[in-house]
C-alpha atoms as a PDB file:
ATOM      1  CA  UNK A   1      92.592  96.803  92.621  1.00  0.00           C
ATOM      2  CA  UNK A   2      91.015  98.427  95.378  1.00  0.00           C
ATOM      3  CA  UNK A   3      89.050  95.753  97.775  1.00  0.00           C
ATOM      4  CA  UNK A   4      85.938  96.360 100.100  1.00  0.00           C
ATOM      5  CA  UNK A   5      86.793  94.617 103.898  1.00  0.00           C
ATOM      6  CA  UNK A   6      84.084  92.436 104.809  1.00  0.00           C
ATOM      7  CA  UNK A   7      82.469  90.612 108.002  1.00  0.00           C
ATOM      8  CA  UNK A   8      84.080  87.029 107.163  1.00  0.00           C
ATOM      9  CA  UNK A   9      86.014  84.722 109.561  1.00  0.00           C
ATOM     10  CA  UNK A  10      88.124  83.616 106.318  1.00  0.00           C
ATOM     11  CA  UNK A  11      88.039  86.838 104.146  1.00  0.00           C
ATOM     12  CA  UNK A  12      89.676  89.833 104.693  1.00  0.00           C
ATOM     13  CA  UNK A  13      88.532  91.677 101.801  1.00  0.00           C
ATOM     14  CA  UNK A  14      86.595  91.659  98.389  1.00  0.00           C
ATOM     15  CA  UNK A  15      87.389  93.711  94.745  1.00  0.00           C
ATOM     16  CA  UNK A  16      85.827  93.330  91.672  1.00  0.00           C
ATOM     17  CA  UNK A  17      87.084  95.014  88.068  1.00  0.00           C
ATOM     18  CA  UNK A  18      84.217  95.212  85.710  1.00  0.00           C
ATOM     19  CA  UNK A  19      86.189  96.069  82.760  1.00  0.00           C
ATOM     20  CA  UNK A  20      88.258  93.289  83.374  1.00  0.00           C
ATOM     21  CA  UNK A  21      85.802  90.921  85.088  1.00  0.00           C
ATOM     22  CA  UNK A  22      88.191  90.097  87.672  1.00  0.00           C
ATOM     23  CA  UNK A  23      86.967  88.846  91.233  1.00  0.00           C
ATOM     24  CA  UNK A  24      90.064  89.322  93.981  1.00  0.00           C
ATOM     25  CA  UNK A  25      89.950  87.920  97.203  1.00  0.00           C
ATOM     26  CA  UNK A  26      92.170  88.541  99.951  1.00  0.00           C
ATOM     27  CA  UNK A  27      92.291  85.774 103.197  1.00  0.00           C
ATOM     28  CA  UNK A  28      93.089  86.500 106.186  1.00  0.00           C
ATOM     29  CA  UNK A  29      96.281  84.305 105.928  1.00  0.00           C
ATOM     30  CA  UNK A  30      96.962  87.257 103.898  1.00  0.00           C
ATOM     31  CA  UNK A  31      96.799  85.074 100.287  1.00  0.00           C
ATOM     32  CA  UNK A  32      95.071  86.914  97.897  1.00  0.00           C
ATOM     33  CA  UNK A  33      93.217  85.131  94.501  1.00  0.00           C
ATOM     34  CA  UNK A  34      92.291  86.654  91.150  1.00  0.00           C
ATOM     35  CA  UNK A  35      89.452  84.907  89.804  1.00  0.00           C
ATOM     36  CA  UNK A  36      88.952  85.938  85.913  1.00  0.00           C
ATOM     37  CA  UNK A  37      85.424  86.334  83.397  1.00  0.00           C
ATOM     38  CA  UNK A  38      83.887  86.578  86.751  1.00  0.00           C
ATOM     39  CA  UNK A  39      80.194  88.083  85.533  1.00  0.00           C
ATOM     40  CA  UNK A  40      79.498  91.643  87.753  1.00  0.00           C
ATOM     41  CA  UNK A  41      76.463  89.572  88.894  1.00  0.00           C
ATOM     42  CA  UNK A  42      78.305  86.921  90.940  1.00  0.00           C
ATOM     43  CA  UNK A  43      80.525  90.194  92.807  1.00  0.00           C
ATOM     44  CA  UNK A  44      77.205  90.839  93.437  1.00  0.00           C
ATOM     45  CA  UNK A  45      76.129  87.777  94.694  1.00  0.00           C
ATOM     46  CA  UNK A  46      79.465  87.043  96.684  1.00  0.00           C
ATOM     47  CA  UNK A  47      78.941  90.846  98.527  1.00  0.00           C
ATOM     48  CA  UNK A  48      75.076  90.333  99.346  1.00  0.00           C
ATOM     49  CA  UNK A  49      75.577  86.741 100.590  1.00  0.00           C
ATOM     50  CA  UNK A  50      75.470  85.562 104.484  1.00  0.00           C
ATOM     51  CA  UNK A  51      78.400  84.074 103.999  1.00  0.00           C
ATOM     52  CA  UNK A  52      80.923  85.043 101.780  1.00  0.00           C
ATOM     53  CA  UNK A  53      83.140  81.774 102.245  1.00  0.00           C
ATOM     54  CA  UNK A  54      80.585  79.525 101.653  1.00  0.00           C
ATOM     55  CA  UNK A  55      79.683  81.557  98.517  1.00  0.00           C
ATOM     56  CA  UNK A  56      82.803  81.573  97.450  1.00  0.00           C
ATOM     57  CA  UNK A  57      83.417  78.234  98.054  1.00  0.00           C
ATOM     58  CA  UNK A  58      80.276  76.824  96.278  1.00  0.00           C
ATOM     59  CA  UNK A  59      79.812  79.475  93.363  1.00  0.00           C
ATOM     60  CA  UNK A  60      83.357  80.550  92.368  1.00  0.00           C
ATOM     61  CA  UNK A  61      85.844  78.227  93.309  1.00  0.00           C
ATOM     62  CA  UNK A  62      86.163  75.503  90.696  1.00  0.00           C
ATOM     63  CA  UNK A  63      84.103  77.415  88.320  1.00  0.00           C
ATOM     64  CA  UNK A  64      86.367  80.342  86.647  1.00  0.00           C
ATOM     65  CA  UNK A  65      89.978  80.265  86.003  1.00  0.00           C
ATOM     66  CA  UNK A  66      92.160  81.989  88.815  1.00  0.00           C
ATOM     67  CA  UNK A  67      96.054  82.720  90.157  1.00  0.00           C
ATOM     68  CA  UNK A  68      97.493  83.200  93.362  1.00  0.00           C
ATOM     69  CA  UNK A  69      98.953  86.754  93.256  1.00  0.00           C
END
């Protein structure tokens, strides 16, 4: 999946799959996270926000179904 770096002190990089509707996040520790049924909205969301971790963190995380990769 191709990701999109962004301007995060804990993210390296965002990629969405709309067919799919898979969210993947890459750290910086260099762990990346597939987050699945992920609606194209909340990529959306997650790209537009000030902060991406807290984003993440409150709108994602604990929400939809993921795996380590």
């Amino acid at each position: 999946m191709r990701r999109e770096a962004v301007s995060s002190s804990n993210i390296e990089s965002i990629g969405y799959d709309e067919e799919s509707m898979t969210l993947e996040v890459e750290f910086r520790s260099g762990m990346i996270y597939q987050y699945f049924d992920v609606p194209f909205g909340i990529h959306e969301q997650l790209m537009g926000a000030s902060s991406h971790g807290e984003f993440l963190a409150s709108q994602v995380k604990g929400t939809y179904r993921y795996a380590r990769i």
